[in-house]
PDB file of N, CA and C in Angstrom:
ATOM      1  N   UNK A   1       0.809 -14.245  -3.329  1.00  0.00           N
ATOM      2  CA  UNK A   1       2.144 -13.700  -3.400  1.00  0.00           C
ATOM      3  C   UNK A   1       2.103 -12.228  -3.008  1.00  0.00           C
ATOM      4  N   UNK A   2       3.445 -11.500  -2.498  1.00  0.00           N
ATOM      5  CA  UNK A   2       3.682  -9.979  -1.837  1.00  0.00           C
ATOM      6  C   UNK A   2       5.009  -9.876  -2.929  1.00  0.00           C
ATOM      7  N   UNK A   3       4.631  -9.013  -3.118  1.00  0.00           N
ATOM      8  CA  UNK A   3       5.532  -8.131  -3.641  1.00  0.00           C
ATOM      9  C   UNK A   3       6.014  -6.605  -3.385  1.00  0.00           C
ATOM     10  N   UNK A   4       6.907  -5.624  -3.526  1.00  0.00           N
ATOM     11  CA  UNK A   4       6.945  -4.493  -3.002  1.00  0.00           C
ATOM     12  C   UNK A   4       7.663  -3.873  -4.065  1.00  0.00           C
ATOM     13  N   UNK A   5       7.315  -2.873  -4.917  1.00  0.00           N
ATOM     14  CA  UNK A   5       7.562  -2.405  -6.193  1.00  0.00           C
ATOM     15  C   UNK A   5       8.242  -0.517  -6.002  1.00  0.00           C
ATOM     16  N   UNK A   6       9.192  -0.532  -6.005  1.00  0.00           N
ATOM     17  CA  UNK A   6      10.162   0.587  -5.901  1.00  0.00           C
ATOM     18  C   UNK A   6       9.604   1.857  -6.708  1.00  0.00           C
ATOM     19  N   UNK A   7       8.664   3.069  -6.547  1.00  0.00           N
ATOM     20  CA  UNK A   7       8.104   3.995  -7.625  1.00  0.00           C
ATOM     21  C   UNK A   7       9.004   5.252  -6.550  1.00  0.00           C
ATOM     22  N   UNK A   8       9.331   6.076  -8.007  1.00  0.00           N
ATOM     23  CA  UNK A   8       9.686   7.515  -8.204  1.00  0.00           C
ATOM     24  C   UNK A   8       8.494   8.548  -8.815  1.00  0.00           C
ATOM     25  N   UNK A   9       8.353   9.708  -7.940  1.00  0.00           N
ATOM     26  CA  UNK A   9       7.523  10.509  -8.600  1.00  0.00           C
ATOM     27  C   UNK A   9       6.249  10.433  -7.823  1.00  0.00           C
ATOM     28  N   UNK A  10       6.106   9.841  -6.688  1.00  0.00           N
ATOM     29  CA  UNK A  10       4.781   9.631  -6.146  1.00  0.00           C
ATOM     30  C   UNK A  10       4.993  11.125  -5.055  1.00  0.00           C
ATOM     31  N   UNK A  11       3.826  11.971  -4.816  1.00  0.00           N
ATOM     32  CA  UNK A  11       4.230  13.017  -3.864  1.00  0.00           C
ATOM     33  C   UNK A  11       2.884  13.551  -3.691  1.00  0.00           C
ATOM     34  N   UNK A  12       1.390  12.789  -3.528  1.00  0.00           N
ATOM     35  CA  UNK A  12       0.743  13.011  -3.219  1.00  0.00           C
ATOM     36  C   UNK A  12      -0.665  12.261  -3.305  1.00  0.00           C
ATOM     37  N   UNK A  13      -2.092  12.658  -2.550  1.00  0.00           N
ATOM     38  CA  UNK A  13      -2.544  11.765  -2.861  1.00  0.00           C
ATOM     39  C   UNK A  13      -3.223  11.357  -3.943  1.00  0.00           C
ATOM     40  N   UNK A  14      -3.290  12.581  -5.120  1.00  0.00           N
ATOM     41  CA  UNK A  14      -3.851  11.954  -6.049  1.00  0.00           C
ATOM     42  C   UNK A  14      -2.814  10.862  -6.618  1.00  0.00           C
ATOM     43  N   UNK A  15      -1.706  10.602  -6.259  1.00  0.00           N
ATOM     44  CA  UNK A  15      -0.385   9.960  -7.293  1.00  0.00           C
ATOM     45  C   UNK A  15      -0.732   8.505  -6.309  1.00  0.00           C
ATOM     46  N   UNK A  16      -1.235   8.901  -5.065  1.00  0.00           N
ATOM     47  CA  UNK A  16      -1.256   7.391  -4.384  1.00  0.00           C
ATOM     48  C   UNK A  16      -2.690   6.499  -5.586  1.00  0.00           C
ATOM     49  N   UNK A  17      -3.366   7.637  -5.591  1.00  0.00           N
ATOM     50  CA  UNK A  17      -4.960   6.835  -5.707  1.00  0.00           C
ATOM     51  C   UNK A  17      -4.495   6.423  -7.370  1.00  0.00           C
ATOM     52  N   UNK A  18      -3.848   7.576  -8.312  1.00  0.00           N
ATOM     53  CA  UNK A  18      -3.348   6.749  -9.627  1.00  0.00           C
ATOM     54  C   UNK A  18      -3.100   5.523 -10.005  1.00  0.00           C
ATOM     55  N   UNK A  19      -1.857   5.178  -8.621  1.00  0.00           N
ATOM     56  CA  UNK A  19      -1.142   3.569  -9.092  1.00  0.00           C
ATOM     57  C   UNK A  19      -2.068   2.933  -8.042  1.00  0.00           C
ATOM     58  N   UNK A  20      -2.620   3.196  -7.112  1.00  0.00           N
ATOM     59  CA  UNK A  20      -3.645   2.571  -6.869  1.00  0.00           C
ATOM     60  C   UNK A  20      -4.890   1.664  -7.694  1.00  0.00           C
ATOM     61  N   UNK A  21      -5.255   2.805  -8.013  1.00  0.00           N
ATOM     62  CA  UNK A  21      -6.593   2.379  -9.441  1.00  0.00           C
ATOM     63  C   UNK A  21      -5.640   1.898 -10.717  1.00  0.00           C
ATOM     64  N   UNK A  22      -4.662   2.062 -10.799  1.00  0.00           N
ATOM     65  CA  UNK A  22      -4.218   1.176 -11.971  1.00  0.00           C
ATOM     66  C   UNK A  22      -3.680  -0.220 -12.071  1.00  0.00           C
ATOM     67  N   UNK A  23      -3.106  -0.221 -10.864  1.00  0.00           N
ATOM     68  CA  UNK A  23      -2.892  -1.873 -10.058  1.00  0.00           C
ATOM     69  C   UNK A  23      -3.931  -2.479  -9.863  1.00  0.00           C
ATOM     70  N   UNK A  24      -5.306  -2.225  -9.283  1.00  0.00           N
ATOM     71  CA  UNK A  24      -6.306  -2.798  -8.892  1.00  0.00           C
ATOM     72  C   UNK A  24      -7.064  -3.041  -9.921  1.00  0.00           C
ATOM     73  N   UNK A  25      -6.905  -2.077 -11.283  1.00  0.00           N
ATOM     74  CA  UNK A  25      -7.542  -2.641 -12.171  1.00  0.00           C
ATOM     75  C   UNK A  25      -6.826  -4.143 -13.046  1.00  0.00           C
ATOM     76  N   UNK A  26      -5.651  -4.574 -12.906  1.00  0.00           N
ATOM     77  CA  UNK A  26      -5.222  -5.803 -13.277  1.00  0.00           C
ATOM     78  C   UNK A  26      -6.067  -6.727 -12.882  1.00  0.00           C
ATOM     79  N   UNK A  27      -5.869  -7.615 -13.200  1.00  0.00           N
ATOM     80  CA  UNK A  27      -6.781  -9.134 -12.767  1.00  0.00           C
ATOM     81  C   UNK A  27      -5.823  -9.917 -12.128  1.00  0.00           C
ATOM     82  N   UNK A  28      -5.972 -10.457 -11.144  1.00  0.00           N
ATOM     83  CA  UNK A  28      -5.116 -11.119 -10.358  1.00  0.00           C
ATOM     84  C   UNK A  28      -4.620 -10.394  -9.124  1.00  0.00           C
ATOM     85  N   UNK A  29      -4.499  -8.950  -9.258  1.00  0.00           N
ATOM     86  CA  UNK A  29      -4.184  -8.034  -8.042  1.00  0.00           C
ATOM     87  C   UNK A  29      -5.102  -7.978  -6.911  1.00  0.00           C
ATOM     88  N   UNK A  30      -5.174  -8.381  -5.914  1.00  0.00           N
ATOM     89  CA  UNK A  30      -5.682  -8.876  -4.733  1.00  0.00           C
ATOM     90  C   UNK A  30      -5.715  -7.456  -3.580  1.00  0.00           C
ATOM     91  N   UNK A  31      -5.006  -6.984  -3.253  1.00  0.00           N
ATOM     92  CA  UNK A  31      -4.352  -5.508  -2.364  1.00  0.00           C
ATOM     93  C   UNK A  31      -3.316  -5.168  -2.742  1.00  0.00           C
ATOM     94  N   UNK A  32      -3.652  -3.416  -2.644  1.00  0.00           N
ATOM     95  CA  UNK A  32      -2.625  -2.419  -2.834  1.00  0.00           C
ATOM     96  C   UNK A  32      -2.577  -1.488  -1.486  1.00  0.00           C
ATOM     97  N   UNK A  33      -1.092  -1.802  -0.944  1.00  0.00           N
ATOM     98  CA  UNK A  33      -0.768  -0.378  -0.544  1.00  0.00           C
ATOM     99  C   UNK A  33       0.555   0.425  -0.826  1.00  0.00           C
ATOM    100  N   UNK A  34       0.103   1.724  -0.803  1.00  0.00           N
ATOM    101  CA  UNK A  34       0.991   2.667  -1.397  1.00  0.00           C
ATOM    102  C   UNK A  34       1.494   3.678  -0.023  1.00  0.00           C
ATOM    103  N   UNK A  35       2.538   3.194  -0.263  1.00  0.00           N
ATOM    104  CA  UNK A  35       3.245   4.324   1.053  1.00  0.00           C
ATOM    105  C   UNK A  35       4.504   5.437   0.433  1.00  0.00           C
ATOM    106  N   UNK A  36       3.486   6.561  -0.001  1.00  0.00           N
ATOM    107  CA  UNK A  36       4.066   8.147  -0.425  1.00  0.00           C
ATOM    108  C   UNK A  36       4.976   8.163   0.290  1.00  0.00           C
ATOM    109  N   UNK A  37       5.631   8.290   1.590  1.00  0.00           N
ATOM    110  CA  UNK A  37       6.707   8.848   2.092  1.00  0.00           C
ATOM    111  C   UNK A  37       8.256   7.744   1.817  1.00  0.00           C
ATOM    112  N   UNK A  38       7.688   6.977   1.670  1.00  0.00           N
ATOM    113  CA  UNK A  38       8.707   5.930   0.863  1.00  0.00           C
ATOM    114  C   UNK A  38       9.331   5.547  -0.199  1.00  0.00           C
ATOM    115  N   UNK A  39       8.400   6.003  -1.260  1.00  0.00           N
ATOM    116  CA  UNK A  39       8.367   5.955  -2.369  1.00  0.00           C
ATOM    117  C   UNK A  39       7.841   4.079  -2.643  1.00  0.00           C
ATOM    118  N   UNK A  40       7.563   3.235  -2.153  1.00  0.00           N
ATOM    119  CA  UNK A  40       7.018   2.107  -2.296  1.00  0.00           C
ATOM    120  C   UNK A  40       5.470   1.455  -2.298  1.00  0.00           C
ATOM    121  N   UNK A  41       5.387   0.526  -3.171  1.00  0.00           N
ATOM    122  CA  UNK A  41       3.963  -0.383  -3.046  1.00  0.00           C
ATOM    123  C   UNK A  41       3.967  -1.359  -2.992  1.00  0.00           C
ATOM    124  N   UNK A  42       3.392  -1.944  -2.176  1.00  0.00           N
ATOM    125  CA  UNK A  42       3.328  -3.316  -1.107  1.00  0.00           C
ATOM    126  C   UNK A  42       1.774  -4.222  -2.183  1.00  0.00           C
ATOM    127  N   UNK A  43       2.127  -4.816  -3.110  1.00  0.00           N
ATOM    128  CA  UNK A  43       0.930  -5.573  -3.933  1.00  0.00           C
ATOM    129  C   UNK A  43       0.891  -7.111  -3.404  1.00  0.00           C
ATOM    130  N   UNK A  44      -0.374  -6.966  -3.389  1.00  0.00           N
ATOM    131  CA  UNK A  44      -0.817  -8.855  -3.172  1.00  0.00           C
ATOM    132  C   UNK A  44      -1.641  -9.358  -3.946  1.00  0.00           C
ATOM    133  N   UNK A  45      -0.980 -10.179  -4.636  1.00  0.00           N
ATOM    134  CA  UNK A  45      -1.755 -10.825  -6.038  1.00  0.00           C
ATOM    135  C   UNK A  45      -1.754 -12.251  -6.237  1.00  0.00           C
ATOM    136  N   UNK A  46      -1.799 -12.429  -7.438  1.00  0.00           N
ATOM    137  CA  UNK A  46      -2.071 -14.013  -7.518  1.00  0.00           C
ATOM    138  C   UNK A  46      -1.103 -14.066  -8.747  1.00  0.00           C
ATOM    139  N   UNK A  47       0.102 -14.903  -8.583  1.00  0.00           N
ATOM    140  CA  UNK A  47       1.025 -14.970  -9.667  1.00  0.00           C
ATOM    141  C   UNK A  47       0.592 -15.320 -10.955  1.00  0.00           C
ATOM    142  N   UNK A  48      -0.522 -16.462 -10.967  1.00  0.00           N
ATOM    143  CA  UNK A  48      -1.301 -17.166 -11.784  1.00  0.00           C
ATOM    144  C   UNK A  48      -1.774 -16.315 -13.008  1.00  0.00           C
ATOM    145  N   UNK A  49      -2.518 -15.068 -12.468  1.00  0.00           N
ATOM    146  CA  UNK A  49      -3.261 -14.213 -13.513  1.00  0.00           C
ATOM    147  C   UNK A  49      -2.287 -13.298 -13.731  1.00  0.00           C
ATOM    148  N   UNK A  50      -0.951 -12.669 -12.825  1.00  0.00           N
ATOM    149  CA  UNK A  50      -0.946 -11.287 -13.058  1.00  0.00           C
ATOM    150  C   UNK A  50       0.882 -11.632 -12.934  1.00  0.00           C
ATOM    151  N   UNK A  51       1.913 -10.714 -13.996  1.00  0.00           N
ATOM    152  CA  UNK A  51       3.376 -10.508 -13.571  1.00  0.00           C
ATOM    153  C   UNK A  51       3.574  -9.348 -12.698  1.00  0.00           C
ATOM    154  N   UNK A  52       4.222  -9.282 -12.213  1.00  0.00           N
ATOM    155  CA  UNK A  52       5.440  -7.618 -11.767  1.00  0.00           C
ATOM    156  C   UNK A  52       5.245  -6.928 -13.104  1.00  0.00           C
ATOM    157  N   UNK A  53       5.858  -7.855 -13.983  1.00  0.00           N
ATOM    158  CA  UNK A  53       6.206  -6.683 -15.497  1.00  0.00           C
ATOM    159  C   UNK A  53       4.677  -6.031 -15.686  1.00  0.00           C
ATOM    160  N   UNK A  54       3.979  -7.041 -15.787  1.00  0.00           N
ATOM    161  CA  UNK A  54       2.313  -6.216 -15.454  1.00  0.00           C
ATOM    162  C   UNK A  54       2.547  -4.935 -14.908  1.00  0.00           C
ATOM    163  N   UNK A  55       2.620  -5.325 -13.647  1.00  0.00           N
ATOM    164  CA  UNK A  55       2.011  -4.322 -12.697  1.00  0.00           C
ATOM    165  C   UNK A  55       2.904  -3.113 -12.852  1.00  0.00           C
ATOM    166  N   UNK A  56       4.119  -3.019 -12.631  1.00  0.00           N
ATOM    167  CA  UNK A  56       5.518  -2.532 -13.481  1.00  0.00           C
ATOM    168  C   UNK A  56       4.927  -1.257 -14.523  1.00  0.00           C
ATOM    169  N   UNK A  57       4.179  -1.979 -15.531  1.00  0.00           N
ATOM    170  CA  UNK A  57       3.772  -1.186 -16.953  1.00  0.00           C
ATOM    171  C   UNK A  57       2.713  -0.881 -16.326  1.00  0.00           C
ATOM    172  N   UNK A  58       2.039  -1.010 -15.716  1.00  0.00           N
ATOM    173  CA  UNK A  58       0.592  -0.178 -15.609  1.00  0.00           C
ATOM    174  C   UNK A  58       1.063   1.104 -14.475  1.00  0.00           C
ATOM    175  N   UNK A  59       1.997   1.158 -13.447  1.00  0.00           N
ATOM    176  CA  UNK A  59       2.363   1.936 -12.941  1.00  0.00           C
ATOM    177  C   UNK A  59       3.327   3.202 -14.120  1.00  0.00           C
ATOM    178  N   UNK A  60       4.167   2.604 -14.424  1.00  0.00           N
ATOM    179  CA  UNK A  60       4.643   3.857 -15.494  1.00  0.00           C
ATOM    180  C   UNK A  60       3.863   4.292 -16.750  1.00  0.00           C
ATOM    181  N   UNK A  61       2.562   3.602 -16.817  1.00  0.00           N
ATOM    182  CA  UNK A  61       1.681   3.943 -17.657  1.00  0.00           C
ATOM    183  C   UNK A  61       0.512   5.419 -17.013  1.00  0.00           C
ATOM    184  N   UNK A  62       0.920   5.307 -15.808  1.00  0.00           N
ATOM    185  CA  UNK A  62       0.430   6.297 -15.252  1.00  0.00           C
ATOM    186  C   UNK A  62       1.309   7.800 -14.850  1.00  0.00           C
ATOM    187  N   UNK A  63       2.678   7.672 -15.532  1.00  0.00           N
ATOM    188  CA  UNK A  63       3.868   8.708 -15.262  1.00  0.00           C
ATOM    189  C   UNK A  63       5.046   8.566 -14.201  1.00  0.00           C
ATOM    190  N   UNK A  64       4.946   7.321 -14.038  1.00  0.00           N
ATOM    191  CA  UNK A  64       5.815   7.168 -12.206  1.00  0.00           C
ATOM    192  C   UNK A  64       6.642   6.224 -13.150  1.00  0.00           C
ATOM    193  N   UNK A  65       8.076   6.686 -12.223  1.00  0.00           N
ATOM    194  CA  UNK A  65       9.173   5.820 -12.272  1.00  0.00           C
ATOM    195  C   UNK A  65       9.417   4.468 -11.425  1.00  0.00           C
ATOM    196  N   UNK A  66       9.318   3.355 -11.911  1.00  0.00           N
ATOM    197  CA  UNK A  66       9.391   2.216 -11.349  1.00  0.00           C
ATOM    198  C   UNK A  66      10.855   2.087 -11.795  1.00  0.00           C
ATOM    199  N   UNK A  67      11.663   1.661 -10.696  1.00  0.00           N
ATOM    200  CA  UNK A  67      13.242   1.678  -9.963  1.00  0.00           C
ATOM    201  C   UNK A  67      13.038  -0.033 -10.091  1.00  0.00           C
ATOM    202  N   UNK A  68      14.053  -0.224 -11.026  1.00  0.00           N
ATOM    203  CA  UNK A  68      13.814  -1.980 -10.907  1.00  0.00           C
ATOM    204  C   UNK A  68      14.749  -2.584  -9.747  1.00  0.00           C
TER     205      UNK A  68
END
């Protein structure tokens, strides 16, 4: 599954590599990309192991606004 998850507050690269390493640490999360000038992240996972609401909370667990 693709998903593309709406974040506020991203404006550099340590903020890319944040929700980066915090998405990738889920189980089931397969690829992350994070595109700063957009404000969006493009995740490929496996529905099986992992939700949005997951991935969702581990991104604002890192200070970023996820735009539902």
């Amino acid at each position: 599954m693709q998903t593309t998850i709406d974040v506020r507050g991203m404006t550099c690269g340590h903020c890319e590599q944040a929700v980066k390493g915090a998405l990738t640490a889920l189980n089931g999360v397969e690829g992350v990309e994070v595109h700063l000038t957009a404000g969006k992240v493009d995740v490929t996972y496996d529905d099986a192991k992992v939700t949005i609401a997951a991935m969702r909370a581990a991104i604002e667990e890192q200070g970023y606004d996820v735009v539902a």
